[in-house]
C-alpha atoms as a PDB file:
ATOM      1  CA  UNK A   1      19.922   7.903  -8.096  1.00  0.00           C
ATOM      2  CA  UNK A   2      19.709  10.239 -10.274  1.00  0.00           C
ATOM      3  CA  UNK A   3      16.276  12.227 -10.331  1.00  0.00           C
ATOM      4  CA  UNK A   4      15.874  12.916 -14.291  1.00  0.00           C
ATOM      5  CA  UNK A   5      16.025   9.029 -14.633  1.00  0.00           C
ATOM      6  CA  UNK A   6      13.128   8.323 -12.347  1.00  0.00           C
ATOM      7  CA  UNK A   7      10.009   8.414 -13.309  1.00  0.00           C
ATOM      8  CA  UNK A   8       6.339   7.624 -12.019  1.00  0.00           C
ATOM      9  CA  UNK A   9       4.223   5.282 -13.668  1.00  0.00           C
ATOM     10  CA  UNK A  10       0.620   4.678 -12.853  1.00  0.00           C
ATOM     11  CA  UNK A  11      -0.847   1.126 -12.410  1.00  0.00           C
ATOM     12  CA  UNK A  12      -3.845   1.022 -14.008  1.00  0.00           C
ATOM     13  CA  UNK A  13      -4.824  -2.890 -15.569  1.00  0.00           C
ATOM     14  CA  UNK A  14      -2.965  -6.123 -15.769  1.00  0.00           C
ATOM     15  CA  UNK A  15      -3.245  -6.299 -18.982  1.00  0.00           C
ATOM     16  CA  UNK A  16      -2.569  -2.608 -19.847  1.00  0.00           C
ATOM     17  CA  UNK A  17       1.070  -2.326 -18.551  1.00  0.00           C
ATOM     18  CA  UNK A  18       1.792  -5.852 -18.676  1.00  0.00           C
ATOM     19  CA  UNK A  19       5.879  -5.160 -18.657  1.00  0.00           C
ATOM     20  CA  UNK A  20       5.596  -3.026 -15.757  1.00  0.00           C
ATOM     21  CA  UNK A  21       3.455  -5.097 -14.177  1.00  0.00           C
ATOM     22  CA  UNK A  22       5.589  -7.554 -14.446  1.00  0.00           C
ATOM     23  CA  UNK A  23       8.364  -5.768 -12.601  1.00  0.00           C
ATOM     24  CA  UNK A  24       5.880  -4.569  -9.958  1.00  0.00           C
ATOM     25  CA  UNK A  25       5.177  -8.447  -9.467  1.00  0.00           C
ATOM     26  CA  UNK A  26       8.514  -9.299  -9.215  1.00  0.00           C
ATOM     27  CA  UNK A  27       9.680  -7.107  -6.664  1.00  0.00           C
ATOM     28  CA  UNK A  28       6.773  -7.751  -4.692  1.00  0.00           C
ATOM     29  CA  UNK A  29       7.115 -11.746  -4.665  1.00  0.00           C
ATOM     30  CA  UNK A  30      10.987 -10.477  -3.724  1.00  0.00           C
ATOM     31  CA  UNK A  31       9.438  -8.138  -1.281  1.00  0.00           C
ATOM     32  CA  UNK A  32       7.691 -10.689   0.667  1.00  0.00           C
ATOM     33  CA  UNK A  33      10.139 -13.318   0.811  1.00  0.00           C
ATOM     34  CA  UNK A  34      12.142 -11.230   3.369  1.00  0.00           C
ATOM     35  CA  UNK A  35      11.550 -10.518   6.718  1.00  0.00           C
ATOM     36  CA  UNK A  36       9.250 -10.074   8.988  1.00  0.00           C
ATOM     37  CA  UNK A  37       7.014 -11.610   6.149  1.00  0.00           C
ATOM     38  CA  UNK A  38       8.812 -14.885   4.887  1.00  0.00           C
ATOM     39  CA  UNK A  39       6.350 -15.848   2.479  1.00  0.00           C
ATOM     40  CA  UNK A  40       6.610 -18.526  -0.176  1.00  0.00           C
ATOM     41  CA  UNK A  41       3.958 -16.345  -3.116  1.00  0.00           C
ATOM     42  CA  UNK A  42       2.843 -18.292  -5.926  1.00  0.00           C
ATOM     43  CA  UNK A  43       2.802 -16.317  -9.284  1.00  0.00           C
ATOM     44  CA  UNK A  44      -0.502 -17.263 -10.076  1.00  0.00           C
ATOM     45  CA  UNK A  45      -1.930 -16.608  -6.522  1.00  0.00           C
ATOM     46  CA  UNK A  46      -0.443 -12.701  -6.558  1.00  0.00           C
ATOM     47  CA  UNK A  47      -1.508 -12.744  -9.979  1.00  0.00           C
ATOM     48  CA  UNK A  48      -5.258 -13.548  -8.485  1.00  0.00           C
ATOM     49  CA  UNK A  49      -4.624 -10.996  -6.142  1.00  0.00           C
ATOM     50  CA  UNK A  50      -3.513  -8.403  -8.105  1.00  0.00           C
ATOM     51  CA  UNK A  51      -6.705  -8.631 -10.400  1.00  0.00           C
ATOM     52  CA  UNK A  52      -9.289  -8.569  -7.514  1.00  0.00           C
ATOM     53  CA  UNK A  53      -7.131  -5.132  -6.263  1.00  0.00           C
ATOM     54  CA  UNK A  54      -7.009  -3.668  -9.331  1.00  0.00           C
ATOM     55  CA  UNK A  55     -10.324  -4.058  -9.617  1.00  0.00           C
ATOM     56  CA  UNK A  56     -11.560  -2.682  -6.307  1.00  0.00           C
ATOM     57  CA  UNK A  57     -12.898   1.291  -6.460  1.00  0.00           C
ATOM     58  CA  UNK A  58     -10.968   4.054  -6.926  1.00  0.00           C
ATOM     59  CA  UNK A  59      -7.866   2.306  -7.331  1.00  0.00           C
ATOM     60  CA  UNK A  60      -4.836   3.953  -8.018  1.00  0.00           C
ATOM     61  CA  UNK A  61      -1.215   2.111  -7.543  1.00  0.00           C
ATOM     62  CA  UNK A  62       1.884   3.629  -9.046  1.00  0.00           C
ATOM     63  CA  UNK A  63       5.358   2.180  -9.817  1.00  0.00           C
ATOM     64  CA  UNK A  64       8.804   4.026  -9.349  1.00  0.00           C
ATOM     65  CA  UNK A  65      11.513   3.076 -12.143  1.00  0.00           C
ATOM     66  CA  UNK A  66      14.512   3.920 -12.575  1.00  0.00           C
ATOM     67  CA  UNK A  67      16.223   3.086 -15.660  1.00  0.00           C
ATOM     68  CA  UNK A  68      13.106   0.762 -17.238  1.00  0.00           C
ATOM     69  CA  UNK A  69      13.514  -1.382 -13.773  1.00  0.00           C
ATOM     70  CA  UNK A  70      11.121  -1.428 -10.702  1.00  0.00           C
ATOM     71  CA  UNK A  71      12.333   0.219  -7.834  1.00  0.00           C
ATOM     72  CA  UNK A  72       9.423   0.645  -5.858  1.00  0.00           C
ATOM     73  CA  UNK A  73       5.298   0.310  -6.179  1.00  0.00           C
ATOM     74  CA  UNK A  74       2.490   1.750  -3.923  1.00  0.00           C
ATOM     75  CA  UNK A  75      -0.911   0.948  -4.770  1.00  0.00           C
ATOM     76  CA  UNK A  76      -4.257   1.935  -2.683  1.00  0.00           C
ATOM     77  CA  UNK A  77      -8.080   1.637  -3.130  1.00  0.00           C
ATOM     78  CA  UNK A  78     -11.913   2.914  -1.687  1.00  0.00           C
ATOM     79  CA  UNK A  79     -13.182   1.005   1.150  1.00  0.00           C
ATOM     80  CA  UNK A  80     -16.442   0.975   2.525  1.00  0.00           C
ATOM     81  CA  UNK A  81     -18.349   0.176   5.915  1.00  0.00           C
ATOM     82  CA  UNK A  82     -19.716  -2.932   3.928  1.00  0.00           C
ATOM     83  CA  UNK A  83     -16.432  -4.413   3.554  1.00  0.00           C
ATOM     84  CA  UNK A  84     -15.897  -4.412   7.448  1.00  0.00           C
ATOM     85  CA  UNK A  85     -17.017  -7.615   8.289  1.00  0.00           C
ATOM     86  CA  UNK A  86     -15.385 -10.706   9.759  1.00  0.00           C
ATOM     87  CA  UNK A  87     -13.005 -12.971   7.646  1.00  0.00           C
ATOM     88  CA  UNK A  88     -11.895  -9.923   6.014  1.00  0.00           C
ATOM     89  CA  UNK A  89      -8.372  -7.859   6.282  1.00  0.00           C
ATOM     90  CA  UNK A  90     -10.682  -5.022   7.810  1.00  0.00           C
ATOM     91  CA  UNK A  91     -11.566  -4.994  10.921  1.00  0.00           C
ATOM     92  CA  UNK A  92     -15.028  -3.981  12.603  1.00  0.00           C
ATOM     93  CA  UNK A  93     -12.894  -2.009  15.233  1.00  0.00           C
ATOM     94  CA  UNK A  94     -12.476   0.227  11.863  1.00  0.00           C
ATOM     95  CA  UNK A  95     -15.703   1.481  12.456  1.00  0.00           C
ATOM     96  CA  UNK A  96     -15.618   4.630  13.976  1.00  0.00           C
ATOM     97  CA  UNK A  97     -13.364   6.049  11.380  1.00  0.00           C
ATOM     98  CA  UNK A  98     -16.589   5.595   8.452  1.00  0.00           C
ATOM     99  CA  UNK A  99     -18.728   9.289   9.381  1.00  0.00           C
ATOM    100  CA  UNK A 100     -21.234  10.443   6.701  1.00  0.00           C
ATOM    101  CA  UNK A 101     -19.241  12.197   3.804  1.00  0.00           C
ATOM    102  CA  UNK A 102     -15.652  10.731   4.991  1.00  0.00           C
ATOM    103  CA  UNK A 103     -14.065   8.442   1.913  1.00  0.00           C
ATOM    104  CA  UNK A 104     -11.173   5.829   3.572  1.00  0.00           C
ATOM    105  CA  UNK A 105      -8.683   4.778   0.899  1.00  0.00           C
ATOM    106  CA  UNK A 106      -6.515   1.892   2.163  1.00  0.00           C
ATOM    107  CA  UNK A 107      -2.972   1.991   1.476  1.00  0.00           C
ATOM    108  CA  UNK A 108      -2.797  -1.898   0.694  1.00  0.00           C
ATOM    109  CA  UNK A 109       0.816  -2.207  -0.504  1.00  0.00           C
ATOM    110  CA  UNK A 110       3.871  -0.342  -0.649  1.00  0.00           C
ATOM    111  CA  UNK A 111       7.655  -1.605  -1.249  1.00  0.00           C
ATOM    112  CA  UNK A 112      10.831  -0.514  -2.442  1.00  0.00           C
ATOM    113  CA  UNK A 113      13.738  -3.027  -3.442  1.00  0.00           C
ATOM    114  CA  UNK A 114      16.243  -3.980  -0.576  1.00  0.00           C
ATOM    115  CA  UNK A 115      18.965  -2.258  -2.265  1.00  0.00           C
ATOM    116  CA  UNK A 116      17.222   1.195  -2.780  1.00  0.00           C
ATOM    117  CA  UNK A 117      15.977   1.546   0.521  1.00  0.00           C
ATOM    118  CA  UNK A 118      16.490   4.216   3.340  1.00  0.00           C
ATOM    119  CA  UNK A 119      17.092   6.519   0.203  1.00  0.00           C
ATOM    120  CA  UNK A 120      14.179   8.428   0.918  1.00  0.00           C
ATOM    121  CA  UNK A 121      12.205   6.191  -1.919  1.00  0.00           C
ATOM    122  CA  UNK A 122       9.210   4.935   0.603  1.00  0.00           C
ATOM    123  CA  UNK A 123       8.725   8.374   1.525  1.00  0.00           C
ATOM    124  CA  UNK A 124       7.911   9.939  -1.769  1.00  0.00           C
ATOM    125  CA  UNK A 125       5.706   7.078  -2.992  1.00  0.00           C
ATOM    126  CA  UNK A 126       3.733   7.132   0.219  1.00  0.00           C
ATOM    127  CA  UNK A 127       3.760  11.017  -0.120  1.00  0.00           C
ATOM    128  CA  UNK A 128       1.797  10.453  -3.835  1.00  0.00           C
ATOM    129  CA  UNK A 129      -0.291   7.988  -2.998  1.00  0.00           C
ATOM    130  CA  UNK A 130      -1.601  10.227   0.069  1.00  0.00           C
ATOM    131  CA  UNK A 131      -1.879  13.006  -2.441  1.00  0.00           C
ATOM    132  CA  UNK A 132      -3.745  10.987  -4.562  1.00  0.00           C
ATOM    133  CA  UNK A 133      -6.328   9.807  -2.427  1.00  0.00           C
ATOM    134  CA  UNK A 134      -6.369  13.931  -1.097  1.00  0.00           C
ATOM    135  CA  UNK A 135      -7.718  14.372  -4.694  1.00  0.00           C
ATOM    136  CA  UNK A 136      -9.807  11.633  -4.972  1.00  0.00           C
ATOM    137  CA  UNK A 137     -11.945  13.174  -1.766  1.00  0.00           C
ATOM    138  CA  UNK A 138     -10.141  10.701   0.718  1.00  0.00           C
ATOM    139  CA  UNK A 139     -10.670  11.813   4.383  1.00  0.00           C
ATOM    140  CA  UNK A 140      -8.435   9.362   5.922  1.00  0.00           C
ATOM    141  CA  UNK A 141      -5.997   6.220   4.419  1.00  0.00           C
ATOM    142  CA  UNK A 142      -5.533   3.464   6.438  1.00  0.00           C
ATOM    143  CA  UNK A 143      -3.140   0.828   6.303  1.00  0.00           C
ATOM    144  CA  UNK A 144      -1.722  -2.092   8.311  1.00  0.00           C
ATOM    145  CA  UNK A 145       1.720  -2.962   8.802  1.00  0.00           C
ATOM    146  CA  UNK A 146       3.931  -5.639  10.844  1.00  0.00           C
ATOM    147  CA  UNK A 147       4.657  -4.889  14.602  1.00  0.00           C
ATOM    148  CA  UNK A 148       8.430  -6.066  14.153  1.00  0.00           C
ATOM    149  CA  UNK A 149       8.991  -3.990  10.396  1.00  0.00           C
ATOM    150  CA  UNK A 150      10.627  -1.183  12.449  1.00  0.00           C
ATOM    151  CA  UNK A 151      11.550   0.790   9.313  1.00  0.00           C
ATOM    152  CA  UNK A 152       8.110   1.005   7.862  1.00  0.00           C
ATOM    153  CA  UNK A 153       6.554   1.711  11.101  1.00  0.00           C
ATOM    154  CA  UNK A 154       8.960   4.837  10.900  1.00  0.00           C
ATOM    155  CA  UNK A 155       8.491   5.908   8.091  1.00  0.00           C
ATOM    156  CA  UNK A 156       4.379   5.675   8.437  1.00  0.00           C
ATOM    157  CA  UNK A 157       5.203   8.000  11.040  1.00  0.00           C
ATOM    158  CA  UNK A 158       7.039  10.135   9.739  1.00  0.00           C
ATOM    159  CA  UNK A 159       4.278  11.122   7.120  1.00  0.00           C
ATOM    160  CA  UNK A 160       1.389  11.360   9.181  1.00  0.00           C
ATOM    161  CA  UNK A 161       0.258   8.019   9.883  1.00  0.00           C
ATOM    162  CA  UNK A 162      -0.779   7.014  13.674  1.00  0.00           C
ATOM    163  CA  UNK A 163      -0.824   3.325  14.876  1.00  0.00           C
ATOM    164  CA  UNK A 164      -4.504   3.178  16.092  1.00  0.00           C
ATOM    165  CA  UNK A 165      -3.973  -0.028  18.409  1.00  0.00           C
ATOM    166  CA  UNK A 166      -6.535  -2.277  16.351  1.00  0.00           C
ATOM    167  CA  UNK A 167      -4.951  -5.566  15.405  1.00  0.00           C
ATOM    168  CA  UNK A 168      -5.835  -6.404  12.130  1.00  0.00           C
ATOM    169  CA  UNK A 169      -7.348 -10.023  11.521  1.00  0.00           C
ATOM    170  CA  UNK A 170      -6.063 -12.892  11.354  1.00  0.00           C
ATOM    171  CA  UNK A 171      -4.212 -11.945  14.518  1.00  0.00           C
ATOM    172  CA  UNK A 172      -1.178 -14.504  13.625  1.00  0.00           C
ATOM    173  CA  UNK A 173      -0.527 -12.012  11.057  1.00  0.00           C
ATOM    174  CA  UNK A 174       0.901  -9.962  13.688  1.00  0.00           C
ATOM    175  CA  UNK A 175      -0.216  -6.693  11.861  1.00  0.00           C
ATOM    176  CA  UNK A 176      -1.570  -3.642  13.515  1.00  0.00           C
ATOM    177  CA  UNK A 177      -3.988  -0.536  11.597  1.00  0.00           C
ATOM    178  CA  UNK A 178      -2.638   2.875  10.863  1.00  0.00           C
ATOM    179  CA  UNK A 179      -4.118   5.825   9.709  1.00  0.00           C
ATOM    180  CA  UNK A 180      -3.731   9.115   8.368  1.00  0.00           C
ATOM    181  CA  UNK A 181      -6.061  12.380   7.839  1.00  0.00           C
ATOM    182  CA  UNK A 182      -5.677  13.824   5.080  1.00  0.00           C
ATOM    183  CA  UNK A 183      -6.751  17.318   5.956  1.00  0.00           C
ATOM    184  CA  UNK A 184      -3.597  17.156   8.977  1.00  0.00           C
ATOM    185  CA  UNK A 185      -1.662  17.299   5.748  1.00  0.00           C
END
């Protein structure tokens, strides 16, 4: 890959990027029809998704491409003690990590396509999107991941993260939290 050819392009609306976007969504559908996730996404269900996350505070996502194509995508937003509650994708067990003046920014999606991976691709995106929420007065990110997606669980390591042991809900998702402090970095 060759760096000049890569570039960074924020996320910032549906409707504002809508031929990024469009690459963003369909690497992600092709994301998550692999393992460990096997799922069968509906375009207009991530497209539902997408606007109720790119709507949330503070978000900030960014796409890698290489070559006008979609290599990879990161995207992250604000969360708040209010949004811990049950039937949610955070956990009350998340609790101890909201102390007055702390901002947590969770790292809600982050994929590279199968035939760029292990090229060091993950790493840089997740390193942005940490700086990002660094400058947007984030304390900690938090994230959860798959217990069997032994490369990401590596590479969440490798940056900082720490698997804090809190399954996140639904448990059949088989997911478990991660976070990082920012001012380790």
């Amino acid at each position: 890959m060759a760096e000049c050819m890569v570039e960074m392009a924020p996320l910032r609306s549906l409707k504002e990027v809508s031929g990024l976007i469009q690459g963003v969504i369909e690497l992600y559908i092709g994301i998550f029809k692999e393992k460990p996730w096997e799922e069968n996404l509906i375009l207009e269900e991530v497209l539902e998704t997408f606007n109720e996350e790119f709507g949330r505070p503070k978000f900030c996502g960014i796409a890698l491409v290489d070559q006008e194509e979609v290599i990879g995508f990161v995207w992250m937003y604000e969360v708040f003690k209010g949004d811990l509650q049950e039937g949610t994708r955070f956990s009350p067990e998340l609790i101890s990590l909201f102390e007055p003046g702390h901002r947590i920014f969770y790292l809600q999606q982050l994929g590279v396509k199968a035939i760029k991976r292990r090229q060091g691709i993950g790493e840089k995106l997740t390193r942005k999107i940490l700086e990002e929420a660094k400058n947007h007065g984030g304390y900690t990110v938090i994230l959860s991941t798959n217990q069997e997606a032994a490369a990401a669980k590596e590479l969440f390591s490798k940056v900082g993260f720490k698997n804090l042991g809190i399954t996140r809900p639904p448990s059949a998702l088989n997911r478990t939290y991660w976070a990082c402090n920012l001012m380790d970095l």
